[in-house]
PDB file of N, CA and C in Angstrom:
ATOM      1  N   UNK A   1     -16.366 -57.456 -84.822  1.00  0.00           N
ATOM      2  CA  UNK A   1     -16.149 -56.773 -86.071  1.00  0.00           C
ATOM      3  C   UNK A   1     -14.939 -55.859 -85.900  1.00  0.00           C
ATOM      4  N   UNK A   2     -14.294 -55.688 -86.665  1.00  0.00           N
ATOM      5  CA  UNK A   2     -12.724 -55.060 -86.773  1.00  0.00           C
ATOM      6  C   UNK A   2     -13.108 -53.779 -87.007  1.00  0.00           C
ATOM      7  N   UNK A   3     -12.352 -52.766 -86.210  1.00  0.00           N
ATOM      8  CA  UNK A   3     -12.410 -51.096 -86.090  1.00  0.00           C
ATOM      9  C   UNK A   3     -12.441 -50.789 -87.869  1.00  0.00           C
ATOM     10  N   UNK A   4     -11.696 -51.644 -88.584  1.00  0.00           N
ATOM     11  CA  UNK A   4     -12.084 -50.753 -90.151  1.00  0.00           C
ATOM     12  C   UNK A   4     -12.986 -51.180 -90.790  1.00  0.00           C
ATOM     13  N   UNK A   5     -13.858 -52.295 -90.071  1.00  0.00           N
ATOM     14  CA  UNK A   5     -15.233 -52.532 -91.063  1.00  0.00           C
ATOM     15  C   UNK A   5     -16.051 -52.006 -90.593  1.00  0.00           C
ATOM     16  N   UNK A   6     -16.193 -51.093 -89.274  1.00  0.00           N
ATOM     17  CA  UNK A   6     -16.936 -50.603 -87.987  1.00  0.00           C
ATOM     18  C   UNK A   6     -17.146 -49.375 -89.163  1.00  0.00           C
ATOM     19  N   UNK A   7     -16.095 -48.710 -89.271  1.00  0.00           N
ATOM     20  CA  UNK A   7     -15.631 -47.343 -89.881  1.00  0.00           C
ATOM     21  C   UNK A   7     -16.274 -47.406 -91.349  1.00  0.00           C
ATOM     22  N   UNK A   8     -15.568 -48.369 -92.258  1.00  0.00           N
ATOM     23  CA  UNK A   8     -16.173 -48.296 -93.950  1.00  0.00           C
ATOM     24  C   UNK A   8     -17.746 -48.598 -93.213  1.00  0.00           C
ATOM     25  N   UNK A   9     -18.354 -49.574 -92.479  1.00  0.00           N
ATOM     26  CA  UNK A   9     -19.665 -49.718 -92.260  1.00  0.00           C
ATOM     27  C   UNK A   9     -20.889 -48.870 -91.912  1.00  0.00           C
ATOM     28  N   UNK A  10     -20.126 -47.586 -91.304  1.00  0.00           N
ATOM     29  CA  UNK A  10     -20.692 -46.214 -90.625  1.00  0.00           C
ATOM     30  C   UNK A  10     -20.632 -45.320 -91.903  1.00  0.00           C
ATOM     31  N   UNK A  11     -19.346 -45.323 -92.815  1.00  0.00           N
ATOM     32  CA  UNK A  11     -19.556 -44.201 -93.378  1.00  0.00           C
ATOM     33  C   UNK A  11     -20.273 -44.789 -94.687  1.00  0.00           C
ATOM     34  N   UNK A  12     -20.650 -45.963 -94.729  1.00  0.00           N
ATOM     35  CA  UNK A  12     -20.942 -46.324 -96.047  1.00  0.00           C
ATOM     36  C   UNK A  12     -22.818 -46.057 -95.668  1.00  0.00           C
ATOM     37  N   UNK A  13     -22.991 -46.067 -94.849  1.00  0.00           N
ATOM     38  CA  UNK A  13     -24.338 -45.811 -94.504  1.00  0.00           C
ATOM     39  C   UNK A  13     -25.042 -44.385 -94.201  1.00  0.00           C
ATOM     40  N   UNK A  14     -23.838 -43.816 -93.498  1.00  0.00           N
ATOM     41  CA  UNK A  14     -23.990 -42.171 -93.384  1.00  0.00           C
ATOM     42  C   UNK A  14     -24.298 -41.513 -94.756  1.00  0.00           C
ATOM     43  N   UNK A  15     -23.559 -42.127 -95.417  1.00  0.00           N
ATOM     44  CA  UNK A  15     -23.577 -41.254 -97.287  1.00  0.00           C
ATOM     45  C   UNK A  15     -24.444 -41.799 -97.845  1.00  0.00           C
ATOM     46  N   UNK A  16     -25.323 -42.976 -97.519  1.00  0.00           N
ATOM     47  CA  UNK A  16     -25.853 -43.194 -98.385  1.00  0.00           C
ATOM     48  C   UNK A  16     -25.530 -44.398 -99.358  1.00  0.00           C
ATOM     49  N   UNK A  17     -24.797 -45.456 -99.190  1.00  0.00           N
ATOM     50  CA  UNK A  17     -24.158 -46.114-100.067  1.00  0.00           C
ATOM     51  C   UNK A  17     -23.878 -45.225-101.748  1.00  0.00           C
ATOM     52  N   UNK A  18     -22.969 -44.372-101.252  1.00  0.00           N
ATOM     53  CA  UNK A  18     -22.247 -43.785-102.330  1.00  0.00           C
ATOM     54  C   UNK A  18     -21.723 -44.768-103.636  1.00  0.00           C
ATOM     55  N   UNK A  19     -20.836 -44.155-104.580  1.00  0.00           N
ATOM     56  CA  UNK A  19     -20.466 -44.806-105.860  1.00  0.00           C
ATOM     57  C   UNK A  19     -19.127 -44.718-104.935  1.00  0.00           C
ATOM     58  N   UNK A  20     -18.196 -45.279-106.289  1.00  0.00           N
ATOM     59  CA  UNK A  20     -16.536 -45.201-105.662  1.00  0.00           C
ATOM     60  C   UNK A  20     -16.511 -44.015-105.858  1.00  0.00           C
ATOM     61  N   UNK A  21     -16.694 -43.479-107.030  1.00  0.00           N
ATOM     62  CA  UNK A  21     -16.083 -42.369-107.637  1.00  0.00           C
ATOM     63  C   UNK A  21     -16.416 -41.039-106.692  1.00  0.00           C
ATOM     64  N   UNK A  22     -17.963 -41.002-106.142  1.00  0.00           N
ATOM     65  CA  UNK A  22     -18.034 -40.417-105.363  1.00  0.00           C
ATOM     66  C   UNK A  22     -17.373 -40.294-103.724  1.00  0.00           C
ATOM     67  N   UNK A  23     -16.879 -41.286-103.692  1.00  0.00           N
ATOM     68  CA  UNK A  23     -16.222 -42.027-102.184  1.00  0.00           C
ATOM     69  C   UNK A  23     -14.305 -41.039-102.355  1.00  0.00           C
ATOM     70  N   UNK A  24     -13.922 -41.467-103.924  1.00  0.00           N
ATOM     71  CA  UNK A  24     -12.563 -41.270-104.246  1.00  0.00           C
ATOM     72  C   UNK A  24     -12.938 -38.946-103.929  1.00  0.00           C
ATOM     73  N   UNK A  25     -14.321 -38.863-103.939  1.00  0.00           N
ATOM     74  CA  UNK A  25     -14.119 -37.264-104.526  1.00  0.00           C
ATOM     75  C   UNK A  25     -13.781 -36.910-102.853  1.00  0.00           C
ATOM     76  N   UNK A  26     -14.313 -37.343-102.105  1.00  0.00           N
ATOM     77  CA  UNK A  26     -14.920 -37.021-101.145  1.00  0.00           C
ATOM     78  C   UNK A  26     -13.362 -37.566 -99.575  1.00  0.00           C
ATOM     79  N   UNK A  27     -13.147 -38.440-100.251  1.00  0.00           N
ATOM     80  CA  UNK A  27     -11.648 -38.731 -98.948  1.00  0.00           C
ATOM     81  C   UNK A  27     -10.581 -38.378 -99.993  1.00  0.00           C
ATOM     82  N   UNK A  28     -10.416 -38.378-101.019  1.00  0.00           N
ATOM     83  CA  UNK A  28      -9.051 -37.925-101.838  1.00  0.00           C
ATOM     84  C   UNK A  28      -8.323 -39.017-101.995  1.00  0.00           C
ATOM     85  N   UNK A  29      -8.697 -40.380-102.283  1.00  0.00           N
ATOM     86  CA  UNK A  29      -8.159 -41.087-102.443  1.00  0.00           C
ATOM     87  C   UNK A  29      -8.528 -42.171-103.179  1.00  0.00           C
ATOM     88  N   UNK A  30      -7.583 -42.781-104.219  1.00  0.00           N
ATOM     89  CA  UNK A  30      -7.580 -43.242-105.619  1.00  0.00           C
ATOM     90  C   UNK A  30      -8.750 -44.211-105.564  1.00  0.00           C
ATOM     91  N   UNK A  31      -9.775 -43.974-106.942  1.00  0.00           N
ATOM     92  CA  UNK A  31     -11.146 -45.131-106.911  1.00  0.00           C
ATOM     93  C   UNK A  31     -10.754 -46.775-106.591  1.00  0.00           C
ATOM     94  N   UNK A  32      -9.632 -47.121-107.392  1.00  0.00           N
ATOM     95  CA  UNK A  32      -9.018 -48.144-107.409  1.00  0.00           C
ATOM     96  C   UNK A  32      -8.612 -48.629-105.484  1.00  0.00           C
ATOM     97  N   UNK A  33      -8.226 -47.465-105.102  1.00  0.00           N
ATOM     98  CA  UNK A  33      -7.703 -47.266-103.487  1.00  0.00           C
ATOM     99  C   UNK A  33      -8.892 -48.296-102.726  1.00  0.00           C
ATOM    100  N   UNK A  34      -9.979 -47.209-102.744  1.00  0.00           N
ATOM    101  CA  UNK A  34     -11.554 -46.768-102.101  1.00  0.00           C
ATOM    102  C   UNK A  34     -12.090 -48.451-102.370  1.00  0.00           C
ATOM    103  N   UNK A  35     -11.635 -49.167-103.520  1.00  0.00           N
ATOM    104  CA  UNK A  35     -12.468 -50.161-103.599  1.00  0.00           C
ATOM    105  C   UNK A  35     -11.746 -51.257-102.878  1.00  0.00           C
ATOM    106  N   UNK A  36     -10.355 -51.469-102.766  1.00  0.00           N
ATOM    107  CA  UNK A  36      -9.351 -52.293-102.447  1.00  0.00           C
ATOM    108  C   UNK A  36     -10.147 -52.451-100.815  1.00  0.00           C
ATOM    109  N   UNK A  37      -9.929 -51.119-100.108  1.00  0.00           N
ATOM    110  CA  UNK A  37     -10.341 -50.770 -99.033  1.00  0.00           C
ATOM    111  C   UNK A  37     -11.818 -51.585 -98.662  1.00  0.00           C
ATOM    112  N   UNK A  38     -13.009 -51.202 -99.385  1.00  0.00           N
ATOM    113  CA  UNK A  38     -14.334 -51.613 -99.201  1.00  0.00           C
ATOM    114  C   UNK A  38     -14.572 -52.837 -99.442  1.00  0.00           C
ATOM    115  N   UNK A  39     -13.321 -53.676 -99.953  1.00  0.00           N
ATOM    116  CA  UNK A  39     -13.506 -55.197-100.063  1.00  0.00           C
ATOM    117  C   UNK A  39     -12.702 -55.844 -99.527  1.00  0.00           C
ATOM    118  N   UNK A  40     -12.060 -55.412 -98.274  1.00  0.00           N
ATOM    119  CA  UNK A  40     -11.724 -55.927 -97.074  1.00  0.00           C
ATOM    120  C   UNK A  40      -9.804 -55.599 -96.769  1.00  0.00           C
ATOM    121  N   UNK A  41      -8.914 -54.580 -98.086  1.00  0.00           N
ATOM    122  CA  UNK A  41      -7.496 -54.345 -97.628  1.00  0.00           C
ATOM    123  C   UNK A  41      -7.558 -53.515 -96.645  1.00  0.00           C
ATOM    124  N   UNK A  42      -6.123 -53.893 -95.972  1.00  0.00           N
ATOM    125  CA  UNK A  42      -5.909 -53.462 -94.843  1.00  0.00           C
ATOM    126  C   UNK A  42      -5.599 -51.515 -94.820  1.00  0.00           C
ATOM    127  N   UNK A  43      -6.073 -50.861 -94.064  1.00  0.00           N
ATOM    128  CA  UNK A  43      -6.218 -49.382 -94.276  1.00  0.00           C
ATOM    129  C   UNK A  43      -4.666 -48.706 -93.802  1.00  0.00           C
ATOM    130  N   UNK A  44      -4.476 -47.396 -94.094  1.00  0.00           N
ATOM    131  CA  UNK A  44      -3.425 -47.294 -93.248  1.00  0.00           C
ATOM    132  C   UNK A  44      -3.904 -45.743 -92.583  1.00  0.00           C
ATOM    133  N   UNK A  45      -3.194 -45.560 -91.469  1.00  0.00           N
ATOM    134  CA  UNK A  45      -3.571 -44.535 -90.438  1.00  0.00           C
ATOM    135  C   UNK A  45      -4.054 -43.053 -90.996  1.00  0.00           C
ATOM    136  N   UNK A  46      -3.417 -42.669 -92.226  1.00  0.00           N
ATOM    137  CA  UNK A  46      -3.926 -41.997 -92.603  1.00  0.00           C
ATOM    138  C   UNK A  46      -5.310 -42.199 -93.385  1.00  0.00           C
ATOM    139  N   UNK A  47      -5.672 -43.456 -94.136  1.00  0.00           N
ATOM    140  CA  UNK A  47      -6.661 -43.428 -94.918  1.00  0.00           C
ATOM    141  C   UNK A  47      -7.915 -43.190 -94.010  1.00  0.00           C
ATOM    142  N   UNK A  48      -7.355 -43.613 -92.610  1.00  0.00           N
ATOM    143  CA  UNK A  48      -8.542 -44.701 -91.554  1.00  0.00           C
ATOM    144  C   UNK A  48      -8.592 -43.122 -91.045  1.00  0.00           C
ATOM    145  N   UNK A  49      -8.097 -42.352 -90.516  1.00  0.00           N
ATOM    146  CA  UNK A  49      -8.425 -40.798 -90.676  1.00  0.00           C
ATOM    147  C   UNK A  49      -9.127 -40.100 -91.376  1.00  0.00           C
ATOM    148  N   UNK A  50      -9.105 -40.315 -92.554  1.00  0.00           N
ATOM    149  CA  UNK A  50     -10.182 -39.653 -93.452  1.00  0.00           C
ATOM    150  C   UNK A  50     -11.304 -39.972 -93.719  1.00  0.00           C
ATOM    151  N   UNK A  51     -11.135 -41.452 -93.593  1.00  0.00           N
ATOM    152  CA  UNK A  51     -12.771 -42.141 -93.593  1.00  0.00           C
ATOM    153  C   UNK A  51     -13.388 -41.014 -92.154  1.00  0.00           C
ATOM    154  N   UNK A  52     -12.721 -41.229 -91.174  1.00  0.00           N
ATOM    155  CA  UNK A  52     -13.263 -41.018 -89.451  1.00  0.00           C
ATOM    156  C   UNK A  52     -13.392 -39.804 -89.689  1.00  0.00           C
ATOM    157  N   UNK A  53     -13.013 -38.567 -90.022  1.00  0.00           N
ATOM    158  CA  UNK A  53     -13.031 -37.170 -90.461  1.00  0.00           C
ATOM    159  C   UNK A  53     -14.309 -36.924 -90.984  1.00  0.00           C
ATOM    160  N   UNK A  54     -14.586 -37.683 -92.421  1.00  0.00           N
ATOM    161  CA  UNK A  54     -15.769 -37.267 -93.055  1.00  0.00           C
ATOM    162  C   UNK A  54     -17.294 -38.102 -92.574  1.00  0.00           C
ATOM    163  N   UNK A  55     -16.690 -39.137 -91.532  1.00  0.00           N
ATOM    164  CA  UNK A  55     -17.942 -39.842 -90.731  1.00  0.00           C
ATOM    165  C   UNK A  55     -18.389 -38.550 -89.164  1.00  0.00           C
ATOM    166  N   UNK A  56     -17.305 -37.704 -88.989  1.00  0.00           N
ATOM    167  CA  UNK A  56     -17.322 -37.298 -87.909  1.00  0.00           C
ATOM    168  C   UNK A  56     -18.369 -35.862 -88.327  1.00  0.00           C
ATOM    169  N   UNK A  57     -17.681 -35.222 -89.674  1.00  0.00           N
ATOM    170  CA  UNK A  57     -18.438 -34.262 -90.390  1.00  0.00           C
ATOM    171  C   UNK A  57     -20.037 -34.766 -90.643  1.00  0.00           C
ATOM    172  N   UNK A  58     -20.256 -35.698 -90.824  1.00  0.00           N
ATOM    173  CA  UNK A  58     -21.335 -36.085 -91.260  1.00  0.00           C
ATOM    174  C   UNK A  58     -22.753 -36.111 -89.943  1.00  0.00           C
ATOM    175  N   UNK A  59     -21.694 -36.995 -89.107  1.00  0.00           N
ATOM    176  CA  UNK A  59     -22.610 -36.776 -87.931  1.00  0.00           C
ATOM    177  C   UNK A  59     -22.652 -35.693 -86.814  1.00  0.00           C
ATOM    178  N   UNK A  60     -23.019 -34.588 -87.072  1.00  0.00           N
ATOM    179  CA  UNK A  60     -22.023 -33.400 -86.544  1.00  0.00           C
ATOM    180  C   UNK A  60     -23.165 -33.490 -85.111  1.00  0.00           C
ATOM    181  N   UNK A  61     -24.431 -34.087 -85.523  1.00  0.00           N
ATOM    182  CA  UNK A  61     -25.380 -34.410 -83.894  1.00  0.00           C
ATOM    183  C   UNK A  61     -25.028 -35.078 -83.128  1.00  0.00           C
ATOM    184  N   UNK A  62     -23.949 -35.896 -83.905  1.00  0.00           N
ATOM    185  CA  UNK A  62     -22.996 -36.722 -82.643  1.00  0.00           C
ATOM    186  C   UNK A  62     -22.346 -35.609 -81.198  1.00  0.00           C
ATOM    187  N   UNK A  63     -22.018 -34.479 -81.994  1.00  0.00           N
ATOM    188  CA  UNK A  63     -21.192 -33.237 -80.778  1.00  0.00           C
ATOM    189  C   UNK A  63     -22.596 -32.965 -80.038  1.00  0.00           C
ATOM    190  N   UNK A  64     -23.497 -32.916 -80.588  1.00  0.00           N
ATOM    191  CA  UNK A  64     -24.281 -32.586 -79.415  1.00  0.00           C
ATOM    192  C   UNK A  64     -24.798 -33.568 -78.365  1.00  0.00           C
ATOM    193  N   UNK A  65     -24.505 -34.510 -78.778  1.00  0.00           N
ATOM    194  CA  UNK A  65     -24.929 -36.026 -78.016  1.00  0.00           C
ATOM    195  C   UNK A  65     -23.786 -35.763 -76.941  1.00  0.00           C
ATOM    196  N   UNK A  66     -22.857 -35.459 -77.061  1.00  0.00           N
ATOM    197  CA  UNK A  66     -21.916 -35.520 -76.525  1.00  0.00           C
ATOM    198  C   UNK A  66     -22.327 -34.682 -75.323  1.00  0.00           C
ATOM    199  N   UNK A  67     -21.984 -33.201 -75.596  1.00  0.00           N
ATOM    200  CA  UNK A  67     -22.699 -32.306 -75.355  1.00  0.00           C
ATOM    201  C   UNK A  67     -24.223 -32.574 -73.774  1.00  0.00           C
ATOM    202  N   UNK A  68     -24.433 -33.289 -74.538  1.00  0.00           N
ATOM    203  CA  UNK A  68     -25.866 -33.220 -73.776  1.00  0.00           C
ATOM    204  C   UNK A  68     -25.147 -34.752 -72.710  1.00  0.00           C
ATOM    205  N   UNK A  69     -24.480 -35.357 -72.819  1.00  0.00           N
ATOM    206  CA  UNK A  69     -24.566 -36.304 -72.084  1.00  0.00           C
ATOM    207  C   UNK A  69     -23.585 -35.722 -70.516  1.00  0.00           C
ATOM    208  N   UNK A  70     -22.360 -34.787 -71.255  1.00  0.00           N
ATOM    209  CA  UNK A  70     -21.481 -33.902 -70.480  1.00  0.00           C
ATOM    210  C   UNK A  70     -23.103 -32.995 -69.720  1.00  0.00           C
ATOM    211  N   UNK A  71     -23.337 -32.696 -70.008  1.00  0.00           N
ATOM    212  CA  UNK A  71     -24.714 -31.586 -69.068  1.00  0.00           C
ATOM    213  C   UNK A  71     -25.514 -32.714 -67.842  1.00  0.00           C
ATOM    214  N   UNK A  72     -25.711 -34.156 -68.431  1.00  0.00           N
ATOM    215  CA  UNK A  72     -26.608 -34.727 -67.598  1.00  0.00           C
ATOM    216  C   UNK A  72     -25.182 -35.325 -67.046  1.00  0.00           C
ATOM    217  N   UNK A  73     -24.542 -35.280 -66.866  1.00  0.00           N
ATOM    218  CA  UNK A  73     -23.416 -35.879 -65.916  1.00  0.00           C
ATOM    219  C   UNK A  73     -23.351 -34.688 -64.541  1.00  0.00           C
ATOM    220  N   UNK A  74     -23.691 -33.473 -65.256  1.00  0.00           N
ATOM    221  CA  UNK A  74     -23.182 -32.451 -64.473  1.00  0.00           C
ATOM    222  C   UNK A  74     -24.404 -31.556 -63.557  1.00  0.00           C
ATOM    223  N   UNK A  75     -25.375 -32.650 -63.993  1.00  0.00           N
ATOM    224  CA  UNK A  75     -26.894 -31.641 -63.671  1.00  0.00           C
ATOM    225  C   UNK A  75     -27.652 -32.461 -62.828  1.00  0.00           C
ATOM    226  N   UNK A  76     -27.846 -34.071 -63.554  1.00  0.00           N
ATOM    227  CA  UNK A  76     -28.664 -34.734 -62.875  1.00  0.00           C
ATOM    228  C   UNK A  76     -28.198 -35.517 -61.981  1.00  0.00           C
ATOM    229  N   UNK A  77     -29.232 -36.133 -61.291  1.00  0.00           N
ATOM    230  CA  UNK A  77     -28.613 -37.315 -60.010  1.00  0.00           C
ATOM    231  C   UNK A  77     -27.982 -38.339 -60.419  1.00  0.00           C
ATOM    232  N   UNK A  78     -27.437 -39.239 -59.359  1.00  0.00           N
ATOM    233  CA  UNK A  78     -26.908 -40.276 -59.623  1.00  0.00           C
ATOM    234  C   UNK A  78     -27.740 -41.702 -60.334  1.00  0.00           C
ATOM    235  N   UNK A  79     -28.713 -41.493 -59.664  1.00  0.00           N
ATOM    236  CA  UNK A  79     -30.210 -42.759 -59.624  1.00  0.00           C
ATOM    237  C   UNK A  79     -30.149 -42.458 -61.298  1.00  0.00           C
ATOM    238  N   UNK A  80     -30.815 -41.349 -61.923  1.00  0.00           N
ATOM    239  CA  UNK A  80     -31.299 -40.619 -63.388  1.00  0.00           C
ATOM    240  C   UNK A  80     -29.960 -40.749 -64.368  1.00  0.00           C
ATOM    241  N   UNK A  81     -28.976 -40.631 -64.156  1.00  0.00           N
ATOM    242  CA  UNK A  81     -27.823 -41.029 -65.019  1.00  0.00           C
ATOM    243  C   UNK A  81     -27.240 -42.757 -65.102  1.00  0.00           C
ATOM    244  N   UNK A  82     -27.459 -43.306 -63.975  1.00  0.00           N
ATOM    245  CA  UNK A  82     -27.397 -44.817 -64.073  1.00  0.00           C
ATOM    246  C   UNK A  82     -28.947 -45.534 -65.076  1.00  0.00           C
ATOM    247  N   UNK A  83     -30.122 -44.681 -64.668  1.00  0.00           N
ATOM    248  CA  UNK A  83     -30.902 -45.151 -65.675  1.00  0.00           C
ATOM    249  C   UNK A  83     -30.513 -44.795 -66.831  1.00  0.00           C
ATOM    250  N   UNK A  84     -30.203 -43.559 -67.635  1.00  0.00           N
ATOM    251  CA  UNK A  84     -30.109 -43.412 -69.141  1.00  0.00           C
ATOM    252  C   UNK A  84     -28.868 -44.285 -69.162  1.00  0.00           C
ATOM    253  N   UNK A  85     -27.881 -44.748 -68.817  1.00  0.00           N
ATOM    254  CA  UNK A  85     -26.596 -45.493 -68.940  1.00  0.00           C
ATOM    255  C   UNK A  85     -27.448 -47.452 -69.236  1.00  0.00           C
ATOM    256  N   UNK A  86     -28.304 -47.698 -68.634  1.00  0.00           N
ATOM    257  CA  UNK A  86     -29.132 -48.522 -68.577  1.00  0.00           C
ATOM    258  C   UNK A  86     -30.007 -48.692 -70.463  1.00  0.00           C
ATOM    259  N   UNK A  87     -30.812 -47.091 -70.151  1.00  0.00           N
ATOM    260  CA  UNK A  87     -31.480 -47.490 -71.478  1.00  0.00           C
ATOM    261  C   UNK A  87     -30.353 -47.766 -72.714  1.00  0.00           C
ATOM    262  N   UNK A  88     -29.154 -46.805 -72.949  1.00  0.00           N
ATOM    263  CA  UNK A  88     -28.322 -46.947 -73.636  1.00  0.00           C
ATOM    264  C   UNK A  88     -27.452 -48.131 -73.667  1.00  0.00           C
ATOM    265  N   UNK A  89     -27.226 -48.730 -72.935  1.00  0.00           N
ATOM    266  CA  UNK A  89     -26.539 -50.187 -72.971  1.00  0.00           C
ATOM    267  C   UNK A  89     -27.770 -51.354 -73.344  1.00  0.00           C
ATOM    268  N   UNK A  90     -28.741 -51.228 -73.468  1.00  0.00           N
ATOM    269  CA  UNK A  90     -29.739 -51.922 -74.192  1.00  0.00           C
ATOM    270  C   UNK A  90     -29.842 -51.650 -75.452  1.00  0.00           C
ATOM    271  N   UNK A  91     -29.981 -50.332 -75.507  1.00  0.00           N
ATOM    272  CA  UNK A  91     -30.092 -49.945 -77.159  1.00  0.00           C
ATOM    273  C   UNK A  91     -28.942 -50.734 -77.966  1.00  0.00           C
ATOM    274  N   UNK A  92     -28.073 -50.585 -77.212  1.00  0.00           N
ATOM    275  CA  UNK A  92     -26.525 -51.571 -78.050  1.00  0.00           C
ATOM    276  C   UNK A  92     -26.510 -52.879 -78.047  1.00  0.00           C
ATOM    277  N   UNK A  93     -27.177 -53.538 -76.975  1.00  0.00           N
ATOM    278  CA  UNK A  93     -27.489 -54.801 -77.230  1.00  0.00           C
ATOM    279  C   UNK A  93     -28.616 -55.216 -78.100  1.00  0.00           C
ATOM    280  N   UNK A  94     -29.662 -54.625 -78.456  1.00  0.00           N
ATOM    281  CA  UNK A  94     -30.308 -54.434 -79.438  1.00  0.00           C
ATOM    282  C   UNK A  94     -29.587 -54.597 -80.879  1.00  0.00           C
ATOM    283  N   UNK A  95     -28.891 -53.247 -80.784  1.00  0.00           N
ATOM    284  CA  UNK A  95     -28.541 -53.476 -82.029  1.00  0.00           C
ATOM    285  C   UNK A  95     -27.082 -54.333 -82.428  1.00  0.00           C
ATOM    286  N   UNK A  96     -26.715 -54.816 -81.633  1.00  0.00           N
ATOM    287  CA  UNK A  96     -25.542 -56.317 -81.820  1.00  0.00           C
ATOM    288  C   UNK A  96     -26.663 -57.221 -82.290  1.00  0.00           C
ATOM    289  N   UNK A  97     -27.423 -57.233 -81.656  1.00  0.00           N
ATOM    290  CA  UNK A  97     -28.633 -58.862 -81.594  1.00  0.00           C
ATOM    291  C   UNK A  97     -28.913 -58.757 -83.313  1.00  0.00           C
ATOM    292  N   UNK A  98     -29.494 -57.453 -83.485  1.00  0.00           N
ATOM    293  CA  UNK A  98     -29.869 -57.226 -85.119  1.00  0.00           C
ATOM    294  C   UNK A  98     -28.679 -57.678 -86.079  1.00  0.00           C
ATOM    295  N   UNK A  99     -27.601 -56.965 -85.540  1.00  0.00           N
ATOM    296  CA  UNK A  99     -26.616 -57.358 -87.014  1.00  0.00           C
ATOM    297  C   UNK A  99     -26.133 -58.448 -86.577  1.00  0.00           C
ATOM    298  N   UNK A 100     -25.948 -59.158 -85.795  1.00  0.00           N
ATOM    299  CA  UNK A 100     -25.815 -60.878 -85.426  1.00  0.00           C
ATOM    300  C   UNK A 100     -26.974 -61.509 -86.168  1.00  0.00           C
TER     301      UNK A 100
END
């Protein structure tokens, strides 16, 4: 799947499957734009920024994921960080298997 259907696919789910109009209020960019975009035109660096901005705002538990993964790098053993690296690379194959 291509980094800008990854992106419209995350934020279209984060919000909620929004309207356009609500999509155009929310990145600043034309309804007509927002839809071109969500039905497969090609983005440009700035648009693909603002989508990633208001996906990044949205998931703001993402910083703590972060957060917490920087602490168990820095706290726990080697054995205990190769396992959560383990459960987490399953969880992703999981969820490839689902949207496949």
């Amino acid at each position: 799947m291509s980094l800008q259907k990854l992106v419209t696919k995350r934020y279209m789910s984060l919000h909620k499957h929004p309207t356009l109009k609500s999509i155009s209020k929310d990145t600043g960019l034309q309804i007509t734009r927002a839809f071109r975009i969500l039905n497969g035109a090609s983005m440009k660096l700035s648009e693909y920024e603002v989508f990633s901005k208001s996906i990044r705002e949205k998931m703001s538990s993402l910083g703590r994921l972060e957060n917490l993964v920087e602490e168990c790098s820095l706290k726990l053993p080697q054995s205990e960080i190769e396992e959560l690296n383990a459960i987490i690379n399953k969880k992703l194959k999981v969820n490839q298997v689902k949207e496949n």
